[in-house]
Protein backbone atom coordinates (compact mmCIF):
# COMPACT_ATOMS: atom_id res chain seq x y z
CA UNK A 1 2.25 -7.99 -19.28
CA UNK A 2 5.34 -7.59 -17.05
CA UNK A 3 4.36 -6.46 -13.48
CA UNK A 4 6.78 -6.22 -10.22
CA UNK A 5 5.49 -5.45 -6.40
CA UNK A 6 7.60 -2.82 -4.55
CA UNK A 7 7.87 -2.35 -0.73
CA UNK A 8 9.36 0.61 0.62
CA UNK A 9 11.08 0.02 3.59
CA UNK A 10 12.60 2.71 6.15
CA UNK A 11 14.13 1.71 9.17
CA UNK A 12 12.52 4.97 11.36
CA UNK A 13 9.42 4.87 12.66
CA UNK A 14 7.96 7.73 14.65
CA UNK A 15 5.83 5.06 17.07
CA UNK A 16 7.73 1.51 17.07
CA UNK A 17 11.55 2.64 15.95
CA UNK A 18 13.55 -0.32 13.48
CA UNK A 19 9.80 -1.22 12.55
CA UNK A 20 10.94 -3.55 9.54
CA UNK A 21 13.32 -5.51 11.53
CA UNK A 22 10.84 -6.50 14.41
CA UNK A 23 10.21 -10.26 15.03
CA UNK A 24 7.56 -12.07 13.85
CA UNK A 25 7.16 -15.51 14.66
CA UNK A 26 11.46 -16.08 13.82
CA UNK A 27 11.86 -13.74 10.83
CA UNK A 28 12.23 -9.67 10.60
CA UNK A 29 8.79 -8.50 9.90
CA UNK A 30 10.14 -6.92 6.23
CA UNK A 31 10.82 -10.45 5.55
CA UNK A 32 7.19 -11.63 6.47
CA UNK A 33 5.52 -8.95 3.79
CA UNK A 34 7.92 -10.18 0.81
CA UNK A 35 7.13 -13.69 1.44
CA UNK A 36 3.17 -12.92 1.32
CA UNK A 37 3.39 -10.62 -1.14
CA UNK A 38 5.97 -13.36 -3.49
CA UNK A 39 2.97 -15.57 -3.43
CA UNK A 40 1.59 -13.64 -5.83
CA UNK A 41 0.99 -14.87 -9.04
CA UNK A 42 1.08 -11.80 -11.36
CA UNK A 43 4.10 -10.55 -10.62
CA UNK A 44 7.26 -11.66 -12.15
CA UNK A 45 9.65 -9.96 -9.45
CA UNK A 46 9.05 -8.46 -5.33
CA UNK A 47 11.75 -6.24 -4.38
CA UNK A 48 12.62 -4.30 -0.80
CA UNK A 49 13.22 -1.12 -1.69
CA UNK A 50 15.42 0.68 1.11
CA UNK A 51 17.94 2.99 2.31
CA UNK A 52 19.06 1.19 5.18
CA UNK A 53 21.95 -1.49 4.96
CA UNK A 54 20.72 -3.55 8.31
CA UNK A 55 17.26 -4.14 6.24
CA UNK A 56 18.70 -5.29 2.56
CA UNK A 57 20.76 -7.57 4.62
CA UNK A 58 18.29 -8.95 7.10
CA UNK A 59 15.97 -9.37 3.55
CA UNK A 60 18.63 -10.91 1.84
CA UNK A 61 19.63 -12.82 4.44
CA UNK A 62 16.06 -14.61 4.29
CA UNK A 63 16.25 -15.62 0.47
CA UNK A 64 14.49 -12.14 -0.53
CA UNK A 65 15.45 -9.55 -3.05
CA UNK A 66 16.34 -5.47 -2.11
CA UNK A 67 17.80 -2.59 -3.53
CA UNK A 68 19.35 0.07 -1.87
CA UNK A 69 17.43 3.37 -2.94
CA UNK A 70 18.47 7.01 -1.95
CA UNK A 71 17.85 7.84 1.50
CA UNK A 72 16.68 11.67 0.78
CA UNK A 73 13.37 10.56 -0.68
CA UNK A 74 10.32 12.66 0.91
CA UNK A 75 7.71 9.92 0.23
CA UNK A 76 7.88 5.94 -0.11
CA UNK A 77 6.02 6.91 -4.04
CA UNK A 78 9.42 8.93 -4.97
CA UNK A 79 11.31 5.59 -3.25
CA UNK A 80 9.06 3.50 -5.86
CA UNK A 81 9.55 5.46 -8.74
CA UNK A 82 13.71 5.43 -8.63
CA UNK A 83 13.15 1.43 -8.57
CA UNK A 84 10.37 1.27 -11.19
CA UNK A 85 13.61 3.24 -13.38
CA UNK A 86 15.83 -0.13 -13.03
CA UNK A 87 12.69 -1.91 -14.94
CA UNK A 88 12.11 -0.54 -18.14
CA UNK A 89 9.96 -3.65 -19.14
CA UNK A 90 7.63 -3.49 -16.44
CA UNK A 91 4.13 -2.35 -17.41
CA UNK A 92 2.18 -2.35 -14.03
CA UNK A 93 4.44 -1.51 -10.51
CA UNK A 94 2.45 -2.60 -7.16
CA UNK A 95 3.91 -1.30 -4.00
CA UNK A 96 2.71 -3.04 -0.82
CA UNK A 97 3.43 -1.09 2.58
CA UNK A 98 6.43 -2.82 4.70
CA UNK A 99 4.28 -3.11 7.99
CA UNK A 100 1.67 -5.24 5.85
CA UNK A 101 2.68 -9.09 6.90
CA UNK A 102 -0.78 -10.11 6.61
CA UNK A 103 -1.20 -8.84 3.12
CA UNK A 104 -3.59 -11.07 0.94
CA UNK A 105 -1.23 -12.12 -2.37
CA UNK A 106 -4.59 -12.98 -4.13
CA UNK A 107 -5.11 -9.05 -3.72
CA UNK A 108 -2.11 -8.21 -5.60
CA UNK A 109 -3.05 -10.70 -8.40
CA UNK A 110 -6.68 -8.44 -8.26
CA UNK A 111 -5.01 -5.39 -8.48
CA UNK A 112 -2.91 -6.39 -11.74
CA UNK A 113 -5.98 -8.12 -12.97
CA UNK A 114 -7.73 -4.29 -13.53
CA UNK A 115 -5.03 -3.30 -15.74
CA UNK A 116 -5.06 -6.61 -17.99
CA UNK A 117 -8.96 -5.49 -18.06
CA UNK A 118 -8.58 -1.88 -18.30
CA UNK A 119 -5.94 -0.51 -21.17
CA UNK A 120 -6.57 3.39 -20.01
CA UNK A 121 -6.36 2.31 -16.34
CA UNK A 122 -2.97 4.34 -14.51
CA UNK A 123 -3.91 3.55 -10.92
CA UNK A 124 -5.56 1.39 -8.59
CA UNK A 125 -6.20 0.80 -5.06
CA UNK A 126 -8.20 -1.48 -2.16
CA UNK A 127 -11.44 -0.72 -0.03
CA UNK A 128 -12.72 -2.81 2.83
CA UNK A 129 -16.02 -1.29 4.56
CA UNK A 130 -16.35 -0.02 7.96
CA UNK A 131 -18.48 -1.18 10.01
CA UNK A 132 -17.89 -0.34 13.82
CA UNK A 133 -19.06 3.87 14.36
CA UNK A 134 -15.75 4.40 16.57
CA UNK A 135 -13.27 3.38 13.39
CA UNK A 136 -15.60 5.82 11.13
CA UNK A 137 -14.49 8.72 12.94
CA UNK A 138 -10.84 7.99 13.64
CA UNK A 139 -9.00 10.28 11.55
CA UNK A 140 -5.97 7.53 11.60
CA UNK A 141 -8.85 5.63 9.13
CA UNK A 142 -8.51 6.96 5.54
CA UNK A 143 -12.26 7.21 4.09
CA UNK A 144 -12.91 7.07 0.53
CA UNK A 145 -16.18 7.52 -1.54
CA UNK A 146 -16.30 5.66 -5.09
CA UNK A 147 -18.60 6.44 -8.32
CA UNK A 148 -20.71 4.02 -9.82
CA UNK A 149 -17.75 2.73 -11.36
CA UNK A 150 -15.82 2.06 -8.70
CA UNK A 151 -13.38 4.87 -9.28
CA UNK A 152 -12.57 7.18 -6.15
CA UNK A 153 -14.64 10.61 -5.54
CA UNK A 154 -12.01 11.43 -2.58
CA UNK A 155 -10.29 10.33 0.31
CA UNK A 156 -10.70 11.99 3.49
CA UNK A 157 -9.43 11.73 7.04
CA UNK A 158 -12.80 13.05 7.95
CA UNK A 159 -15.75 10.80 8.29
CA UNK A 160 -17.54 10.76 4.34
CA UNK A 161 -20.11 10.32 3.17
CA UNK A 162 -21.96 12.55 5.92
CA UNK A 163 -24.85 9.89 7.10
CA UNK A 164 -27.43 12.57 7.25
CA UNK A 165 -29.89 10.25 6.21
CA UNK A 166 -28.30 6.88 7.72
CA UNK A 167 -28.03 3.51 6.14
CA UNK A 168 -27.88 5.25 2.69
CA UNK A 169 -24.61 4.69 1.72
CA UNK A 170 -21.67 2.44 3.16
CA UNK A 171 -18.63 3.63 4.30
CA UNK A 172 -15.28 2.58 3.22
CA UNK A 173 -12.08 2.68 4.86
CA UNK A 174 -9.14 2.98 2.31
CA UNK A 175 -6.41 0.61 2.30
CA UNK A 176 -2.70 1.75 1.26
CA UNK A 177 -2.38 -0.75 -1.42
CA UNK A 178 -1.27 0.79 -4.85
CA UNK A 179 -0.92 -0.44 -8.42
CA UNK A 180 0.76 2.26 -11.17
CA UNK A 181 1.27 1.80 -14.73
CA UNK A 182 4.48 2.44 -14.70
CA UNK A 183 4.81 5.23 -16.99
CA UNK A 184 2.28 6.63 -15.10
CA UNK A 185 4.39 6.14 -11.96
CA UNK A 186 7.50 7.88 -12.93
CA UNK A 187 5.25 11.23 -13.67
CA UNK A 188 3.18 10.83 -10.44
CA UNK A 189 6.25 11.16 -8.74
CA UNK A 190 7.08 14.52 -10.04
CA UNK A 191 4.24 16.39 -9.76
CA UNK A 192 4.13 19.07 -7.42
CA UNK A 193 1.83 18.62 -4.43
CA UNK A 194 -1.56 19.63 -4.32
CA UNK A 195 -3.60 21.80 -2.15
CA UNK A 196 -6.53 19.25 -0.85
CA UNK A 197 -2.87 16.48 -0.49
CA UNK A 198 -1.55 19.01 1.45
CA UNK A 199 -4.63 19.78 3.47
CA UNK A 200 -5.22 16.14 4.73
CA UNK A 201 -1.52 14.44 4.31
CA UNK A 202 -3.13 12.22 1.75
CA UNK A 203 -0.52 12.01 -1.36
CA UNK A 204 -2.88 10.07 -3.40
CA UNK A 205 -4.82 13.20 -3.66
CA UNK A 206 -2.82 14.26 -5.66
CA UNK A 207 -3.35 12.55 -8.81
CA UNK A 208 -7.61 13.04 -8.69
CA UNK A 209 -6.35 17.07 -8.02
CA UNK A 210 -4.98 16.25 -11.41
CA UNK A 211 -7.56 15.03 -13.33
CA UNK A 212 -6.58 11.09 -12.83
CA UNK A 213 -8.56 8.26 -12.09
CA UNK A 214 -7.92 5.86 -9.24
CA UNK A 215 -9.65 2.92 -9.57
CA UNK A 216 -10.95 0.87 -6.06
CA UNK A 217 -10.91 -2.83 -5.64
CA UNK A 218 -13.63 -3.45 -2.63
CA UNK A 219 -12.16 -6.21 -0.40
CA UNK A 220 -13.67 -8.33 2.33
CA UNK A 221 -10.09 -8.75 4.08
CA UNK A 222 -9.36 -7.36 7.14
CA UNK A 223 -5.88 -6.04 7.68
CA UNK A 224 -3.61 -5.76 10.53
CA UNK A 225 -0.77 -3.46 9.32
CA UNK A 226 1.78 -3.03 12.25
CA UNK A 227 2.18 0.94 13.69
CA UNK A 228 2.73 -0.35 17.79
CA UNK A 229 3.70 -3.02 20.15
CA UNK A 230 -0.02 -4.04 20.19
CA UNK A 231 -0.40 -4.40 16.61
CA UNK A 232 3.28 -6.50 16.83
CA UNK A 233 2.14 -8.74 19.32
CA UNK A 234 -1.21 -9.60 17.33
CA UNK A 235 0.22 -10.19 13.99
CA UNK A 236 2.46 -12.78 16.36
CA UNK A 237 -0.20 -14.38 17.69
CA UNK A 238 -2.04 -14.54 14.09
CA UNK A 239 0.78 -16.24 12.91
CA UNK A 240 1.54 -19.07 15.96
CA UNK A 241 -1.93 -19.74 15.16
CA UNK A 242 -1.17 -20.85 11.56
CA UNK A 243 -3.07 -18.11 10.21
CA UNK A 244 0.20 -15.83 8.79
């Protein structure tokens, strides 16, 4: 089974502008997250996909493989889509965010792993729990609730489950991770959006308002995905510590 990772890759960024180009340790950040994610051993290609010439070159520039995708594309799943097109023989597309240069390969190889197990599967994603009360009710956290089979209830901004009786039930904080069969993928991308997506700017939403299933891998990691100059200057240190 053919599988490719995906990372969208805009250079604008609302809080920390040319995000994908910032230094880490030498090397444009964008250029950190293919490497990790390259080290994957499920997937047979890991391609930048951007609109932005200063990031295919700074990616190419570093041994790495881009494409130049349109730059009119409301959401980095429409961005994945147009590249999952240019590979018809692709059966399972992973996209990994481009501010993820701590990303765990062995979590990619998970991800793929599902849909070797699972023939119906169309979508999968990761879970790490929360622990600490003050991330549990930062709406910045993604929270999702999972059935008995590990497939997603709903995501929420909002703190769920409510702990009215506490210790009950662990919460998890949703990690933007995503694996799409691929056929899947291209349809995703047109549907219209939803009410409840609308209602908490949470696209994956979406496909449960549907009637799909999105599968949830629980992970121990802890990531450090890069939105400011703190977050920058951590993932720095991580990495002049040997860690990256």
């Amino acid at each position: 089974m053919k599988s490719i990772c995906v990372i969208p890759a805009r250079y604008s960024s609302t809080r920390l502008p040319g995000k994908p180009l910032k230094d880490i340790c030498g090397k444009p950040m964008i250029c950190r997250v293919w490497e990790r994610a390259n080290q994957a051993k499920s997937v047979s290609e890991v391609i930048v996909a951007t609109d932005d010439d200063r990031i295919l070159q700074a990616v190419e520039k570093n041994h790495g493989r881009a494409m130049m995708t349109r730059a009119d594309h409301k959401t980095g799943t429409d961005r994945l889509a147009e590249v999952a097109e240019k590979f018809p023989d692709a059966e399972v597309v992973v996209n990994v965010q481009g501010d993820e240069p701590l990303i765990e390969p062995s979590l990619i190889d998970e991800l793929v792993a599902e849909f070797v197990k699972d023939k119906n599967l169309q979508m999968a994603t990761v879970a790490t729990e929360l622990l600490d009360a003050e991330e549990m009710h930062n709406p910045n956290n993604v929270k999702v609730v999972l059935d008995k089979n590990n497939d997603a209830l709903y995501f929420s901004r909002s703190l769920i489950p409510y702990p009215r009786n506490v210790g009950k039930s662990k919460v998890f904080k949703h990690i933007g991770i995503y694996a799409y069969r691929r056929n899947f993928l291209l349809d995703y991308a047109k549907m219209e959006p939803t009410p409840l997506e609308q209602s908490e700017s949470l696209e994956q939403l979406r496909a449960l308002e549907n009637g799909f299933k999105i599968r949830v891998i629980k992970s121990s990691c802890r990531f450090v995905g890069v939105d400011t100059e703190e977050d920058l200057k951590l993932v720095n240190e991580i990495y002049r510590r040997g860690k990256g």
